[in-house]
Structures are given as structure tokens and as C-alpha cells.
PDB file of N, CA and C in Angstrom:
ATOM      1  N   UNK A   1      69.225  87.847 138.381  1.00  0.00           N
ATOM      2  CA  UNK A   1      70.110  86.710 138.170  1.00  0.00           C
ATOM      3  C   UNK A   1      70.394  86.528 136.675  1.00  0.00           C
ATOM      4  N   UNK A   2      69.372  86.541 135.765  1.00  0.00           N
ATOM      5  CA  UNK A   2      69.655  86.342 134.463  1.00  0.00           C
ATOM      6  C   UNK A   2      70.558  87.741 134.024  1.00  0.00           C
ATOM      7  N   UNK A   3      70.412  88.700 134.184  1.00  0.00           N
ATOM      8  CA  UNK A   3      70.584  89.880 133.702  1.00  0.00           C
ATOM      9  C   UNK A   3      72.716  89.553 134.290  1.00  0.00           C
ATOM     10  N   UNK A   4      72.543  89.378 135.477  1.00  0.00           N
ATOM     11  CA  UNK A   4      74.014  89.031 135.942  1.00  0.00           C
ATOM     12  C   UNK A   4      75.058  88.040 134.694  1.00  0.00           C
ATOM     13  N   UNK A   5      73.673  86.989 134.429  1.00  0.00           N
ATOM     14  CA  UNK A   5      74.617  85.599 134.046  1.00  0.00           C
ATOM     15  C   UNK A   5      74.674  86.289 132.181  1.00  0.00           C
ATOM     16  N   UNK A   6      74.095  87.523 131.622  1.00  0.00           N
ATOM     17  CA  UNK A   6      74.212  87.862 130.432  1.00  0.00           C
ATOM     18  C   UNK A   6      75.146  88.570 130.524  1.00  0.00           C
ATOM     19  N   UNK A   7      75.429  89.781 131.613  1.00  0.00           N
ATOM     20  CA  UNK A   7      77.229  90.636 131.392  1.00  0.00           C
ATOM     21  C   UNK A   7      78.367  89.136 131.682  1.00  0.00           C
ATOM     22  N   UNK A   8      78.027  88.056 132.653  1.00  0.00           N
ATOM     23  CA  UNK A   8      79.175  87.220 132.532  1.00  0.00           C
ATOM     24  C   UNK A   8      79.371  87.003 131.129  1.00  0.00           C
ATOM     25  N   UNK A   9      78.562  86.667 130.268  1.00  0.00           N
ATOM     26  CA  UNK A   9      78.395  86.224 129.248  1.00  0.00           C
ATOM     27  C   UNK A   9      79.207  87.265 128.169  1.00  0.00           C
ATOM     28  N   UNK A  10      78.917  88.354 128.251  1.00  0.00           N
ATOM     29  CA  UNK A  10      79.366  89.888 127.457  1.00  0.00           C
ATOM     30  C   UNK A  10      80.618  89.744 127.901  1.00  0.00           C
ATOM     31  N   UNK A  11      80.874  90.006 128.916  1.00  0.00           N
ATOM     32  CA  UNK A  11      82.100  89.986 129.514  1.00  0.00           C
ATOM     33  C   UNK A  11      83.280  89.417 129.244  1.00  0.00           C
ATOM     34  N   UNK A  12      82.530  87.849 129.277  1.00  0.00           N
ATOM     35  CA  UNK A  12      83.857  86.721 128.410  1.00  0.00           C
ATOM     36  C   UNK A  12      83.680  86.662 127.274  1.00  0.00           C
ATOM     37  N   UNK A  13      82.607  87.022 126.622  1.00  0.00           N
ATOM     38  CA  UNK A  13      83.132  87.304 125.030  1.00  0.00           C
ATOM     39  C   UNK A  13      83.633  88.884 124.320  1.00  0.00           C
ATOM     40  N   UNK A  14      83.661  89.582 125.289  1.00  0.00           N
ATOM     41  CA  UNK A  14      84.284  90.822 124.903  1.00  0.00           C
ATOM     42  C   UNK A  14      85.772  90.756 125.138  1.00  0.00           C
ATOM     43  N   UNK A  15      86.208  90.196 126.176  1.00  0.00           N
ATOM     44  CA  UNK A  15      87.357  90.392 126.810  1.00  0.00           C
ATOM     45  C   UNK A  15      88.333  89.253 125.780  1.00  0.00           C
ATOM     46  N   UNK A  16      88.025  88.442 124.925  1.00  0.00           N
ATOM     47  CA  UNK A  16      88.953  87.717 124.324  1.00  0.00           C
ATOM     48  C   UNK A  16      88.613  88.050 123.319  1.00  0.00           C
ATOM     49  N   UNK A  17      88.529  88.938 122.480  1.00  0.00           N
ATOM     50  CA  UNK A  17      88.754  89.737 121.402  1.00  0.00           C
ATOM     51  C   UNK A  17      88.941  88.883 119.923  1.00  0.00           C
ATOM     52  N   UNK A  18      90.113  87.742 120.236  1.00  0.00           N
ATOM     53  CA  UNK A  18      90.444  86.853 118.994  1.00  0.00           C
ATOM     54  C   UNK A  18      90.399  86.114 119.492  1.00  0.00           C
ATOM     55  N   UNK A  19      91.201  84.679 118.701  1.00  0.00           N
ATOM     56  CA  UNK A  19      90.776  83.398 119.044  1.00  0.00           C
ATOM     57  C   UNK A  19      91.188  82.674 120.560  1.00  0.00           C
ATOM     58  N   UNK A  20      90.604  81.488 121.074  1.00  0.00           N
ATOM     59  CA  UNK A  20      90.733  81.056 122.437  1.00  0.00           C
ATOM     60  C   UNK A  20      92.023  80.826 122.355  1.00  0.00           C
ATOM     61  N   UNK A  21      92.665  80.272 121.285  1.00  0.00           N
ATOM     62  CA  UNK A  21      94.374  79.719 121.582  1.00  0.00           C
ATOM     63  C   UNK A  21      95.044  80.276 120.442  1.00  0.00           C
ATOM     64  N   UNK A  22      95.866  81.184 121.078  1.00  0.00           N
ATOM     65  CA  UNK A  22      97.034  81.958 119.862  1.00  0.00           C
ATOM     66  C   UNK A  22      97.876  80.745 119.696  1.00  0.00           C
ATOM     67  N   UNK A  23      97.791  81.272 117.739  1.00  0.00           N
ATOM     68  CA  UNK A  23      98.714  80.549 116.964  1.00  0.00           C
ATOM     69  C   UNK A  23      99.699  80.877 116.741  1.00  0.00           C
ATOM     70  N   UNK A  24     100.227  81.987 117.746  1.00  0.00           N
ATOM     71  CA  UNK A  24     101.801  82.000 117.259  1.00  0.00           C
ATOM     72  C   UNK A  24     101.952  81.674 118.880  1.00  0.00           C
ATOM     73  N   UNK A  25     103.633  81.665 119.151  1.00  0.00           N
ATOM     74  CA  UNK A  25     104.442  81.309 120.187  1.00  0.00           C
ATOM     75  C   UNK A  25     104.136  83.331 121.051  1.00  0.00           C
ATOM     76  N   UNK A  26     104.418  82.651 122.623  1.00  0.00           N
ATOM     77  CA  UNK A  26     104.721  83.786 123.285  1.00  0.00           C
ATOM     78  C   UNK A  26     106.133  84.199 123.403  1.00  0.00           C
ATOM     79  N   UNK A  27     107.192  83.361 123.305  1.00  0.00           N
ATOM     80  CA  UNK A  27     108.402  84.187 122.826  1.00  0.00           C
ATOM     81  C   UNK A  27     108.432  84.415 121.712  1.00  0.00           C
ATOM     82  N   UNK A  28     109.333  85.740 121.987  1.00  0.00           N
ATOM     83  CA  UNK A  28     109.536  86.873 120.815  1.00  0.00           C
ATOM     84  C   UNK A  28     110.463  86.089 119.553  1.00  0.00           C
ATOM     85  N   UNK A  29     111.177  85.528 120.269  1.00  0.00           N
ATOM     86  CA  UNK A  29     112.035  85.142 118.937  1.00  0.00           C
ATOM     87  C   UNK A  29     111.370  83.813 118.042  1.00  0.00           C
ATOM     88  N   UNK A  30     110.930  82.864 119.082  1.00  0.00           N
ATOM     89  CA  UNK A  30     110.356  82.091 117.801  1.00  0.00           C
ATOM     90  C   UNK A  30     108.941  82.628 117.249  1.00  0.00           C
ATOM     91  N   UNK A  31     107.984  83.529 117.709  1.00  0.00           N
ATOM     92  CA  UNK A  31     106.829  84.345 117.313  1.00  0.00           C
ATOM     93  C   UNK A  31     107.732  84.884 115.926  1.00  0.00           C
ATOM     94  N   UNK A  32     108.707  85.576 115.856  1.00  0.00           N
ATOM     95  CA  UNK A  32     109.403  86.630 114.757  1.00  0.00           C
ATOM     96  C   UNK A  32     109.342  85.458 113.208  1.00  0.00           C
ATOM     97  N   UNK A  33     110.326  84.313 113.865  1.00  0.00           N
ATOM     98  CA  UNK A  33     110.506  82.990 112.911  1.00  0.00           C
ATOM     99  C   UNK A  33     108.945  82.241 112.842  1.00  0.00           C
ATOM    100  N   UNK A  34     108.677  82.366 113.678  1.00  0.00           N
ATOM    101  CA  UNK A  34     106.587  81.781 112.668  1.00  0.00           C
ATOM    102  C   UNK A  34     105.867  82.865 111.729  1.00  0.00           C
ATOM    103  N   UNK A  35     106.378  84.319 112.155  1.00  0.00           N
ATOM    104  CA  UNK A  35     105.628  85.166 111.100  1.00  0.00           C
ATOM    105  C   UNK A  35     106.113  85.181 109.689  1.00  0.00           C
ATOM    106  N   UNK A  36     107.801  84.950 109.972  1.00  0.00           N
ATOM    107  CA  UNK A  36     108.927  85.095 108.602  1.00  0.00           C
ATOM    108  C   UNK A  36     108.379  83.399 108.304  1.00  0.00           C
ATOM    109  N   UNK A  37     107.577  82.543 108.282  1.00  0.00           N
ATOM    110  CA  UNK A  37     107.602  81.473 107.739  1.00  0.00           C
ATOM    111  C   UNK A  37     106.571  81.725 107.323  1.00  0.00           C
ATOM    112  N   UNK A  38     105.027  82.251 107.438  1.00  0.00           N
ATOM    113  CA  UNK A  38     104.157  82.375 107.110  1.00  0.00           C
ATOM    114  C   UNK A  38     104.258  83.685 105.933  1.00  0.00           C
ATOM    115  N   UNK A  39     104.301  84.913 106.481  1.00  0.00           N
ATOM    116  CA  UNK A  39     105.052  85.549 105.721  1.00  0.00           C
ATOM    117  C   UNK A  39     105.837  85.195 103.735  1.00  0.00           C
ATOM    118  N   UNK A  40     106.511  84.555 104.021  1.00  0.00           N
ATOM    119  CA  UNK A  40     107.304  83.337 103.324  1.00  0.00           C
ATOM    120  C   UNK A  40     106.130  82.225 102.149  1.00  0.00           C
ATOM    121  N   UNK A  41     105.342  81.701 103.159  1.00  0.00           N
ATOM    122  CA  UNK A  41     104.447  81.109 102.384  1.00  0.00           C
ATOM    123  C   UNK A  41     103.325  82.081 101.610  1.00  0.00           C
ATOM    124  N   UNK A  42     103.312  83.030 101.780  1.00  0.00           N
ATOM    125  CA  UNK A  42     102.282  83.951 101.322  1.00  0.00           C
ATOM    126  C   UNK A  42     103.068  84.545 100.002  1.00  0.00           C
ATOM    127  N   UNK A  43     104.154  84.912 100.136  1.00  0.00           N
ATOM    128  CA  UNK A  43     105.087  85.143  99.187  1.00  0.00           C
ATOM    129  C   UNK A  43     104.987  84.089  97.953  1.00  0.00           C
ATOM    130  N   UNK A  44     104.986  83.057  98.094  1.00  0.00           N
ATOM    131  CA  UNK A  44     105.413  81.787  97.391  1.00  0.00           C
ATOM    132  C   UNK A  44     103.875  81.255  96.586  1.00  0.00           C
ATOM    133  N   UNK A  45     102.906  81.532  97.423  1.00  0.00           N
ATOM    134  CA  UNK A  45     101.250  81.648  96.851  1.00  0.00           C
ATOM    135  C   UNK A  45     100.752  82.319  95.776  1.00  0.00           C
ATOM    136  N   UNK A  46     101.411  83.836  95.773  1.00  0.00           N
ATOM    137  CA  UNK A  46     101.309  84.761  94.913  1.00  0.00           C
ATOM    138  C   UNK A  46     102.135  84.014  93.640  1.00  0.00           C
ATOM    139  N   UNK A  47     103.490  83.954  93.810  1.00  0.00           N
ATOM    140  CA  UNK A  47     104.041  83.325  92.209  1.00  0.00           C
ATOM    141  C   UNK A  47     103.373  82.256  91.691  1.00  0.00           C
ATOM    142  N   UNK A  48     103.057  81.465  92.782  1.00  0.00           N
ATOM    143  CA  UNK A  48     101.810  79.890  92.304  1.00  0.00           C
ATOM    144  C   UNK A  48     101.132  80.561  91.413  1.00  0.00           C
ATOM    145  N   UNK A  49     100.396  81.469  92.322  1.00  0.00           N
ATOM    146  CA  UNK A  49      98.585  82.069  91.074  1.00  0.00           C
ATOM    147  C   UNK A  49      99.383  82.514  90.151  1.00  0.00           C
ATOM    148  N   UNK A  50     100.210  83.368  89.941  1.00  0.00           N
ATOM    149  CA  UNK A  50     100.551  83.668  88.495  1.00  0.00           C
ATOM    150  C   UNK A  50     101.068  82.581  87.534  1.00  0.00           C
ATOM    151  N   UNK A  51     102.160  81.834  88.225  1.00  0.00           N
ATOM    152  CA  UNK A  51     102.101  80.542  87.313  1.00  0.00           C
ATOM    153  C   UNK A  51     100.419  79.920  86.514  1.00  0.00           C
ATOM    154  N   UNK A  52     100.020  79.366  87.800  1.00  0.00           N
ATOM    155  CA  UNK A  52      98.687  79.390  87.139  1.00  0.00           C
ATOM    156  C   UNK A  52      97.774  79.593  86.120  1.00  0.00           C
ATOM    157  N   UNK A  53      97.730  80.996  85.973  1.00  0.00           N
ATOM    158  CA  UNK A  53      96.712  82.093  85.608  1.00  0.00           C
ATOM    159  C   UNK A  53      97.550  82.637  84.652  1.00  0.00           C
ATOM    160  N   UNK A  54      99.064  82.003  83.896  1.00  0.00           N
ATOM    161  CA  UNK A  54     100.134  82.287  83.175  1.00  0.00           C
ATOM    162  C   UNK A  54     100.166  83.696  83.160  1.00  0.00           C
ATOM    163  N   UNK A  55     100.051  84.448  83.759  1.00  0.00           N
ATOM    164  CA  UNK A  55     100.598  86.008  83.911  1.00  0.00           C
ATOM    165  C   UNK A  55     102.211  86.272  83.802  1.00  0.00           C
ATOM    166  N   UNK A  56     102.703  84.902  84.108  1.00  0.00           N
ATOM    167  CA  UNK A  56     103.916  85.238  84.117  1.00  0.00           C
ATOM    168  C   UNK A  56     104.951  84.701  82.531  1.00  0.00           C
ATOM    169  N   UNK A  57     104.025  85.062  81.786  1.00  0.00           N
ATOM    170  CA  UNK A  57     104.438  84.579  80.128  1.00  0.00           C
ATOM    171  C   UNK A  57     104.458  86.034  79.324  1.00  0.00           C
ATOM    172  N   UNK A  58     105.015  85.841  78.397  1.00  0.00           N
ATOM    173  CA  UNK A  58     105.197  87.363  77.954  1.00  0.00           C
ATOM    174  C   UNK A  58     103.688  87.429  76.893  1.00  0.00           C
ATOM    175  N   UNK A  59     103.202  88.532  76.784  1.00  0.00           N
ATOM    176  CA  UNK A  59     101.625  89.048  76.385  1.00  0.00           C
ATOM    177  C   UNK A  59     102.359  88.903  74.842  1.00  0.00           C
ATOM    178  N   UNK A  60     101.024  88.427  74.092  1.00  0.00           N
ATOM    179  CA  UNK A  60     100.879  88.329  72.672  1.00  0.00           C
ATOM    180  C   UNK A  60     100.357  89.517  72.069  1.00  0.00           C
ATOM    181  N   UNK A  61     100.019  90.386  72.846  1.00  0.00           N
ATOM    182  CA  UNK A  61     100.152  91.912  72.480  1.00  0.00           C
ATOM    183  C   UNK A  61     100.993  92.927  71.853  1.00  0.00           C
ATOM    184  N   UNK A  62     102.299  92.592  72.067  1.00  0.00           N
ATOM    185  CA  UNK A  62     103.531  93.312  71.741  1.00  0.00           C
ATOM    186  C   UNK A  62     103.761  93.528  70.372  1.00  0.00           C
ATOM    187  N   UNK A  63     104.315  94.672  70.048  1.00  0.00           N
ATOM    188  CA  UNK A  63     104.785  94.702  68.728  1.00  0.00           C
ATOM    189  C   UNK A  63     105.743  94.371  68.274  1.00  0.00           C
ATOM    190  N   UNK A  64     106.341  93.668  69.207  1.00  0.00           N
ATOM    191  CA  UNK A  64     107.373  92.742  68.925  1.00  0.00           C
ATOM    192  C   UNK A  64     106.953  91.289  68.282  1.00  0.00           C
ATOM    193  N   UNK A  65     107.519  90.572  67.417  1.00  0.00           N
ATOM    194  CA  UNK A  65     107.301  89.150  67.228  1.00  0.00           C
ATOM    195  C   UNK A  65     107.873  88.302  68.199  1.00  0.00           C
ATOM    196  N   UNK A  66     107.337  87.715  68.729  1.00  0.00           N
ATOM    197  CA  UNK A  66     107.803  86.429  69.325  1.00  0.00           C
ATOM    198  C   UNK A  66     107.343  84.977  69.263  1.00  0.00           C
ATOM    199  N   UNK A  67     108.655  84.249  68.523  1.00  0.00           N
ATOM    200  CA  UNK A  67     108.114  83.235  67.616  1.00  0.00           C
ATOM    201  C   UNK A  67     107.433  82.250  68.705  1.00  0.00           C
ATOM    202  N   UNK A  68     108.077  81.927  70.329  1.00  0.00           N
ATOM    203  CA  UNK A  68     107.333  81.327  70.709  1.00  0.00           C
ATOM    204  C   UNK A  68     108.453  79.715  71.148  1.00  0.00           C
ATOM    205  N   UNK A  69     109.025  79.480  69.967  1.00  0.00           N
ATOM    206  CA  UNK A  69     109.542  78.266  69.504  1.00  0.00           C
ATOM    207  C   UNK A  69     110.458  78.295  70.053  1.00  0.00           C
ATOM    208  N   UNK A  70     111.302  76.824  70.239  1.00  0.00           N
ATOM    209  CA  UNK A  70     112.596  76.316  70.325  1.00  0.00           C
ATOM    210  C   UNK A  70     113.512  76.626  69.258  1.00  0.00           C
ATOM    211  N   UNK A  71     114.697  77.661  69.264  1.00  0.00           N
ATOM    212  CA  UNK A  71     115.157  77.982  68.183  1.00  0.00           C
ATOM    213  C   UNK A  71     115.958  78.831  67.613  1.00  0.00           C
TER     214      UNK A  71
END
């Protein structure tokens, strides 16, 4: 009996692989428009961190001068 109620056990946790309730839609077309929105936000995360983390400023490395200033 125990040995039974441990494959039930295997069983239902093998057989659902990922989570109990999918987060996207089962139609195709609005599933496509939740990935292109997420998608989208992941896009928009990446320019954040560089804003951030000012990567997106030109390097004081260059052998160029750059005064920096209004001018």
C-alpha cells in the first residue's frame, strides 16, 4: 500500500514537469502577444541596467578630448 501511494506520488510529480498553472494563454495568438510583451520588457531592463551602471556614457579613456560641458 505505501509503496503504491509513493509511485502515485512520483507519478504526479513527474507528469507536471512545470508549474501547476501556465502563465501564458492556450491560444496561439494571444500566447504570441504575451511572449512579444514580455519579450519587450526584457528588452527595456537591459537599457535600464546600463543607464544605471552608466555604460551608456562615452569612456574617459579615449584619445580623444571630451570636454564633457555645455558648449
Amino acid at each position: 500500500m505505501r509503496r503504491l501511494l509513493l509511485i502515485c506520488v512520483a507519478v504526479c510529480a513527474f507528469y507536471n514537469a512545470g508549474c501547476f498553472i501556465n502563465i501564458y494563454s492556450s491560444n496561439p495568438t494571444k500566447r504570441i502577444q504575451e511572449l512579444l510583451n514580455n519579450s519587450e520588457d526584457l528588452r527595456q531592463i537591459e537599457l535600464e541596467w546600463e543607464r544605471i551602471w552608466f555604460t551608456d556614457q562615452p569612456s574617459h579613456m579615449t584619445y580623444d578630448r571630451v570636454h564633457g560641458g555645455i558648449g
